[in-house]
Protein backbone atom coordinates (compact mmCIF):
# COMPACT_ATOMS: atom_id res chain seq x y z
CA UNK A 1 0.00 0.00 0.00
CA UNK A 2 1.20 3.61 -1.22
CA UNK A 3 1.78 5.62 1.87
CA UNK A 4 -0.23 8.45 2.83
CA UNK A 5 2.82 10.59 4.29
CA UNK A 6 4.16 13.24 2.35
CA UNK A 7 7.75 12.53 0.50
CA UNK A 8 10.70 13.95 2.41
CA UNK A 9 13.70 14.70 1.10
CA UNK A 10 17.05 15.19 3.54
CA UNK A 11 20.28 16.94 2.19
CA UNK A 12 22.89 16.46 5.09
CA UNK A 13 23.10 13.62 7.49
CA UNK A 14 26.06 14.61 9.30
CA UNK A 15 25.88 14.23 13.07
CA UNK A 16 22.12 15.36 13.20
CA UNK A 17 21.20 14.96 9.53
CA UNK A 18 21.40 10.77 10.34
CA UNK A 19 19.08 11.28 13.21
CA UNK A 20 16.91 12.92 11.50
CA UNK A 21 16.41 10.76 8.73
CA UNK A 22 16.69 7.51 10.82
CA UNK A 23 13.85 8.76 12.82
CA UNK A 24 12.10 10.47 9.49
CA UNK A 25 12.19 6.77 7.54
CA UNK A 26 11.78 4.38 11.06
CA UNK A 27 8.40 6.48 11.71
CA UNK A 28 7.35 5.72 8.04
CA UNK A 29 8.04 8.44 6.01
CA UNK A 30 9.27 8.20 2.45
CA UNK A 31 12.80 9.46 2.13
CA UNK A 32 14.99 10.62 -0.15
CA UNK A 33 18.73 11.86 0.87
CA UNK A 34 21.94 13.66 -0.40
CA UNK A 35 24.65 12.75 1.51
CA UNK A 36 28.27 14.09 1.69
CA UNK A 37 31.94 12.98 1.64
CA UNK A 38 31.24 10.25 5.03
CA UNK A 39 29.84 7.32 3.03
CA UNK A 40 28.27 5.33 6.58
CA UNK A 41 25.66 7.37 7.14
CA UNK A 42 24.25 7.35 3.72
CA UNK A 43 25.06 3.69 3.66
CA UNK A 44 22.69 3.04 6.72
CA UNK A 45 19.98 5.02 6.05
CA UNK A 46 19.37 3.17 2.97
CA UNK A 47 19.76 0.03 4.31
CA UNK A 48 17.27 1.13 6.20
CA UNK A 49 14.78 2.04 3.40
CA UNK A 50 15.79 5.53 2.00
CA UNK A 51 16.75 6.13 -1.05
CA UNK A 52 19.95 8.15 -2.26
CA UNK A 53 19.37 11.22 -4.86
CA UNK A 54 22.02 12.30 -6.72
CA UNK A 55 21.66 16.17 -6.44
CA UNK A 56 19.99 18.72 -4.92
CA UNK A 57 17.75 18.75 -7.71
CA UNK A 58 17.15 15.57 -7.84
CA UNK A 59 16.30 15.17 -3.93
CA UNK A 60 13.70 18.08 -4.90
CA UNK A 61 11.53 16.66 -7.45
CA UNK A 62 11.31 13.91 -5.45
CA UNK A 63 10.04 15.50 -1.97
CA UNK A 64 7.06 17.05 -0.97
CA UNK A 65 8.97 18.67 1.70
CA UNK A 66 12.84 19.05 1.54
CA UNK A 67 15.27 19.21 4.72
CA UNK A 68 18.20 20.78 4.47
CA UNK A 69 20.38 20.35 7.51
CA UNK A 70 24.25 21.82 6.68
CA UNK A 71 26.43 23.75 8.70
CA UNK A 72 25.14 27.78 7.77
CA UNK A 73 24.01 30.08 5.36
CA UNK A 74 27.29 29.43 2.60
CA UNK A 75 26.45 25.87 2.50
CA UNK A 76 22.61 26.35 2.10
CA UNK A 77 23.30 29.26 -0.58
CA UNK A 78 25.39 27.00 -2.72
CA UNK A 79 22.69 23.94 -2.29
CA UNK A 80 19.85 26.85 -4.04
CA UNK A 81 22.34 28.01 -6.46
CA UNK A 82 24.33 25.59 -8.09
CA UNK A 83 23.63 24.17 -11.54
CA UNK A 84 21.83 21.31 -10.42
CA UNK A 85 20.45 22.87 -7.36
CA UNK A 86 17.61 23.36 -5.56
CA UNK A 87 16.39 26.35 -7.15
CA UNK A 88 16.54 24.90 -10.49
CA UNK A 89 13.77 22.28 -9.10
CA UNK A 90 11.47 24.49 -7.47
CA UNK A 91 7.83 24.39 -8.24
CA UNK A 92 4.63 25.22 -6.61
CA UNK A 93 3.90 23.24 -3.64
CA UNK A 94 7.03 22.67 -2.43
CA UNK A 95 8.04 23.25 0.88
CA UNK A 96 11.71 23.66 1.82
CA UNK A 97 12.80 23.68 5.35
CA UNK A 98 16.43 25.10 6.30
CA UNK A 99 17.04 23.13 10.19
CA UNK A 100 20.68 24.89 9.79
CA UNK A 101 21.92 28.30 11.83
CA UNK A 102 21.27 30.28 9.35
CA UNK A 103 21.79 34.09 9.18
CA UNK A 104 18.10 36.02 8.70
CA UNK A 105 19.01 38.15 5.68
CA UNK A 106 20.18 35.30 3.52
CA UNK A 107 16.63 33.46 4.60
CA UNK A 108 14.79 36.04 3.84
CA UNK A 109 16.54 36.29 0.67
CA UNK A 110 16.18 32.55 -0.36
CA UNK A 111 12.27 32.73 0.83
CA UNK A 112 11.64 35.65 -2.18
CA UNK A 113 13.30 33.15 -4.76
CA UNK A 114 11.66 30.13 -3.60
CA UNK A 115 8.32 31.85 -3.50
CA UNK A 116 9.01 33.26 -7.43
CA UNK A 117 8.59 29.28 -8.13
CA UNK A 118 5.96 28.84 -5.89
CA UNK A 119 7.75 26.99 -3.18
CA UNK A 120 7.95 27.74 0.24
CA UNK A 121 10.59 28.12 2.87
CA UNK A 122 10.33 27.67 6.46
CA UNK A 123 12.86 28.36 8.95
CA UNK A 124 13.03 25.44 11.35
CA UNK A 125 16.96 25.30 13.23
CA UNK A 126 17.45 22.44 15.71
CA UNK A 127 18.37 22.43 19.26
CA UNK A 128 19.93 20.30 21.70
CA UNK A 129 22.88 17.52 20.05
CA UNK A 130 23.53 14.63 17.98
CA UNK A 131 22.20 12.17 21.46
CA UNK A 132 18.79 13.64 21.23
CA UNK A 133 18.92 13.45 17.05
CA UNK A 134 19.21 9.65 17.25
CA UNK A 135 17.03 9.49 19.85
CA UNK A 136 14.34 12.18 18.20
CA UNK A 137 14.55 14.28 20.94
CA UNK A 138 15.55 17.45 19.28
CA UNK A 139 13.96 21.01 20.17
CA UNK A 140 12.94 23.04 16.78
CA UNK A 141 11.95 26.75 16.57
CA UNK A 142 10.02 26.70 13.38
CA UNK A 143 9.39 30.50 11.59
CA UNK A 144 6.46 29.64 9.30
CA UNK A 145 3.28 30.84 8.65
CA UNK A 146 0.10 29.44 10.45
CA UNK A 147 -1.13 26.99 8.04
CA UNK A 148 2.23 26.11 6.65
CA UNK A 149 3.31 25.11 10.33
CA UNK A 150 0.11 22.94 10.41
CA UNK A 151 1.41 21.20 7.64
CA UNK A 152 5.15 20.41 8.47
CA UNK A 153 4.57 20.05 12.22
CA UNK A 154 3.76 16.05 11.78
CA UNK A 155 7.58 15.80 10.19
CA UNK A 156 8.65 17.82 12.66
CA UNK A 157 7.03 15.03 15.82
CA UNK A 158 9.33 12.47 13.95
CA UNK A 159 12.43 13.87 15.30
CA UNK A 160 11.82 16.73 18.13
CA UNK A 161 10.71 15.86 21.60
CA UNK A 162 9.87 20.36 21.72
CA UNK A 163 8.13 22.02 18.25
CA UNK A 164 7.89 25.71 19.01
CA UNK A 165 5.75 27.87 16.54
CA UNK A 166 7.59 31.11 17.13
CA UNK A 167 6.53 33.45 14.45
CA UNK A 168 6.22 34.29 10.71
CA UNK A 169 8.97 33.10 8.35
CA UNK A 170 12.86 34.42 9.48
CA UNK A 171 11.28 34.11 13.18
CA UNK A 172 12.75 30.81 13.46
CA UNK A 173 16.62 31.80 12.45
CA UNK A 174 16.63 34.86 14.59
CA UNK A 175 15.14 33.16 18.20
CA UNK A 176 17.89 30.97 17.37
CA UNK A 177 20.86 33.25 17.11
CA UNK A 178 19.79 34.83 20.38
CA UNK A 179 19.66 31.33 21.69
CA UNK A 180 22.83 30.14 20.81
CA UNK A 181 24.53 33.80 22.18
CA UNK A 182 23.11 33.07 25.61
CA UNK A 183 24.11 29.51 25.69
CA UNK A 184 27.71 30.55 24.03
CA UNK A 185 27.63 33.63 26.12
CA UNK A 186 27.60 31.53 29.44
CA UNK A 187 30.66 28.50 28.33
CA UNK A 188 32.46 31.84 27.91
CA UNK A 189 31.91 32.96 31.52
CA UNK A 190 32.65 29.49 32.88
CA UNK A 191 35.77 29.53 30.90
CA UNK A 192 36.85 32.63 32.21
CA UNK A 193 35.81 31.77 35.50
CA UNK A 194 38.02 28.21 35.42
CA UNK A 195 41.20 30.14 34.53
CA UNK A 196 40.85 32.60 36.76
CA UNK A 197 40.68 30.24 39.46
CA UNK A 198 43.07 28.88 38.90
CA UNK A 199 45.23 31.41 38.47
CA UNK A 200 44.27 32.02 42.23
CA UNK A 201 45.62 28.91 42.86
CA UNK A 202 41.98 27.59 43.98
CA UNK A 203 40.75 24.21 43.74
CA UNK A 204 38.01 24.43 40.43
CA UNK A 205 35.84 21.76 42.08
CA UNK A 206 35.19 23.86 45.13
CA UNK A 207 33.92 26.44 42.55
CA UNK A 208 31.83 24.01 40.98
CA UNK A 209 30.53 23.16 44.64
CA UNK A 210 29.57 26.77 45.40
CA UNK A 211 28.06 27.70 42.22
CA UNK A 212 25.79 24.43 41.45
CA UNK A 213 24.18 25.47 45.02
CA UNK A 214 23.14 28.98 43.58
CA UNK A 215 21.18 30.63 41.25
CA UNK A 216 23.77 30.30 38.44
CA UNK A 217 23.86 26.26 38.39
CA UNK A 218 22.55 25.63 34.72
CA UNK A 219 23.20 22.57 32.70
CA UNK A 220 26.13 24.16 30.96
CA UNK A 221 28.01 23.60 34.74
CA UNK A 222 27.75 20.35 35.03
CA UNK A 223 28.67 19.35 32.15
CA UNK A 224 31.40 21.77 31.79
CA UNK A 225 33.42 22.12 34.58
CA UNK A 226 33.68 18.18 36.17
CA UNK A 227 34.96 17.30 32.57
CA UNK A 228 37.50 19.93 32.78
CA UNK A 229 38.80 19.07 35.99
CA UNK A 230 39.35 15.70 34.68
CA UNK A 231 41.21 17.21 31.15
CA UNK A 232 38.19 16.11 29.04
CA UNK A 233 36.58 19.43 26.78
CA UNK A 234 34.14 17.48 24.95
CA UNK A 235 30.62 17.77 26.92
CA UNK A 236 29.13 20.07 24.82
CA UNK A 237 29.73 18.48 21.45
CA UNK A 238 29.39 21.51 19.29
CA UNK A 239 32.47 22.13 17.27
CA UNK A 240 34.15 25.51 18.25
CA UNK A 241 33.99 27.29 14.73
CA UNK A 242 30.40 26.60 14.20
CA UNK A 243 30.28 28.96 17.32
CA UNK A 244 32.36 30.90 16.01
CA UNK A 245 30.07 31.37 12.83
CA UNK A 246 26.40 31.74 15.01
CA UNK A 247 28.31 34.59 16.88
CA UNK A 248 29.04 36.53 14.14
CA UNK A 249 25.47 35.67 12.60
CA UNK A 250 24.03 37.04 15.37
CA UNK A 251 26.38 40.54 15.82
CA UNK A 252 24.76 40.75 12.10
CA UNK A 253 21.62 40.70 13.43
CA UNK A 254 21.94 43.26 16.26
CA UNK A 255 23.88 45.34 13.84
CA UNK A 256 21.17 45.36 11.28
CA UNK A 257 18.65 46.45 14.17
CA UNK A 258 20.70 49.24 15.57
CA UNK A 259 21.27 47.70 18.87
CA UNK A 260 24.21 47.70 20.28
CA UNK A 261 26.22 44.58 21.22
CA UNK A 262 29.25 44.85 23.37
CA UNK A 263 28.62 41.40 24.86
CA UNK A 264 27.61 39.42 21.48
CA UNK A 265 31.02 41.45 20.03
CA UNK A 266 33.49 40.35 22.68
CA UNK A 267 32.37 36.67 23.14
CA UNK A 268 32.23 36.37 19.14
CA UNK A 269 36.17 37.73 19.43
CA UNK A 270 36.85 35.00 22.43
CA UNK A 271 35.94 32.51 19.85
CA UNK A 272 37.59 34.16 16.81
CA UNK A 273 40.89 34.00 19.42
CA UNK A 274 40.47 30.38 20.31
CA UNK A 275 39.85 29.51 16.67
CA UNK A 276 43.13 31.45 15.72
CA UNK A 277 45.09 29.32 18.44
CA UNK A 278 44.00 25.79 16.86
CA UNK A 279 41.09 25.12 18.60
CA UNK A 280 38.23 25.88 15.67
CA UNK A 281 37.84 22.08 15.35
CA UNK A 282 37.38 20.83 18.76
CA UNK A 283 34.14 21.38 20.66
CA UNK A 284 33.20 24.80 22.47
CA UNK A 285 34.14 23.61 25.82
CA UNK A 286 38.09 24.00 24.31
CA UNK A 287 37.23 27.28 24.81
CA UNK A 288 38.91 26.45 28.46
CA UNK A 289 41.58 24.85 27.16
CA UNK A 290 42.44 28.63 25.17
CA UNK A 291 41.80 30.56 27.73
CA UNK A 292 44.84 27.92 29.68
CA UNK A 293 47.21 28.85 27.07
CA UNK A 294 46.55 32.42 26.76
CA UNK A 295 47.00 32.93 30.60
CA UNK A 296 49.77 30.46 31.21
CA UNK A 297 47.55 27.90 33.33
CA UNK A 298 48.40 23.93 34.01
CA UNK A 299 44.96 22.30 32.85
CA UNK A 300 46.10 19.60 35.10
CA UNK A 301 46.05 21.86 37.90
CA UNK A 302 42.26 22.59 38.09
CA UNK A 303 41.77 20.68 41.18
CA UNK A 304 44.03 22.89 43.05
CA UNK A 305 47.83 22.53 44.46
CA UNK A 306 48.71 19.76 45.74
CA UNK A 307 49.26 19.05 49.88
């Protein structure tokens, strides 16, 4: 029997992109994907029933509704653009959803071309990390109109635990941004915080003690600092120059509504630092291990002097 669900397509199944379409196909959805250089996850979600296009294009005319989940706003501009890209596929009915950190402008941008095909494009970036992807337990803040939301949101319940509705189209990319600042914002202050004491020659987990009994103990503390006292910068697996990028996405956006953005500026030049120093490639928590070498600071030290 035909199925009744609309056709998705899925371009990216990086870290996310495979939970995503694992969940999308295991919940009975029809899928077609584009996959990059890293064969296995292509590989696996056929075997599990998708089915591998062999272009943008190609994964468009196929789909009812296409996914795109890539690192930014470059990657999803060259997707539209290229020869045999999305754009060149476009027709009326079709409904395009960028899950990526993208920057608002270029959205809005891609949204007029799309819509002088008659497709669609919703803003719908992900939250939360590749754990929750497999497990389709990801938070989305979806930019869409009303009736177009109605529409996606069932695609959306086969990989988010959270589907927030949080405005028109371009909503979605901009709650994001501020998101990601506040969350970014905070691993800077820890990192800061770490350094300096231990600089002070304090002992880190008494820190951690005092502050995860007050009204600054978030989730970014405990998974920070323990894993730094014991020389591991990998609990918030969110490579460093992806923060890098959302940081300067969202100065853009404070910039382009004449607010100013002292904070947003300075942690976006913490990360441009780190990245300059080598650590662009690890996850944000390295931002520790930058602020260590900037300051002169034995990482192995964090627990305080020895007795």
């Amino acid at each position: 029997m035909a199925s009744t669900k609309p056709r998705i397509g899925l371009i990216g199944v990086g870290l996310m992109g495979h939970g995503i379409g694992k969940n999308l196909v295991e919940k009975g959805f029809p899928l077609t994907i584009l996959g990059h250089r890293n064969r296995a996850p292509v590989e696996d979600l056929v075997a599990r029933g998708a089915v591998e296009a062999d272009s943008p294009a190609d994964a468009a005319r196929r789909s009812d509704i296409l996914l795109i989940c890539v690192t930014g706003s470059v990657q999803v501009d060259e997707l539209f653009h290229r020869p045999d890209g999305i754009l060149s596929a476009a027709r009326d009915g079709l409904i395009v959803v960028d899950t990526s950190t993208s920057e608002p402008d270029a959205t809005a941008r891609l949204a007029e071309e799309l819509a002088g095909c008659g497709a669609i494009l919703v803003d719908a970036p992900l939250a939360r990390t590749p754990v929750e992807a497999e497990a389709g337990r990801l938070n989305t803040m979806v930019g869409a109109a009303p009736e177009i939301f109605e529409r996606v949101k069932p695609v959306f319940a086969a990989y988010c635990e959270n589907i927030f509705h949080v405005g028109a189209p371009g909503a979605g990319h901009k709650l994001k941004l501020i998101n990601n600042f506040l969350s970014l914002g905070v691993t800077s202050l820890f990192a800061e915080a770490i350094i300096v004491a231990a600089k002070a020659g304090l002992d880190v987990g008494k820190l951690y003690d005092v502050v995860s009994m007050g009204p600054v103990a978030n989730g970014l503390l405990k998974i920070l600092v323990p894993k730094a006292i014991a020389g591991e910068f990998d609990g918030m697996k969110f490579q460093l120059a992806n923060g890098q990028k959302d940081l300067r996405y969202y100065t853009h956006l404070a910039e382009s509504l004449g607010v100013t953005s002292s904070l947003g500026d300075s942690v976006h030049q913490g990360f441009v630092l780190a990245s300059a120093l080598g650590f662009g490639d690890r996850f944000v928590p390295s931002l520790i291990e930058a602020q260590a070498q900037i300051n002169g600071v034995d990482l192995s030290k964090l627990g305080g002097p020895a007795t």
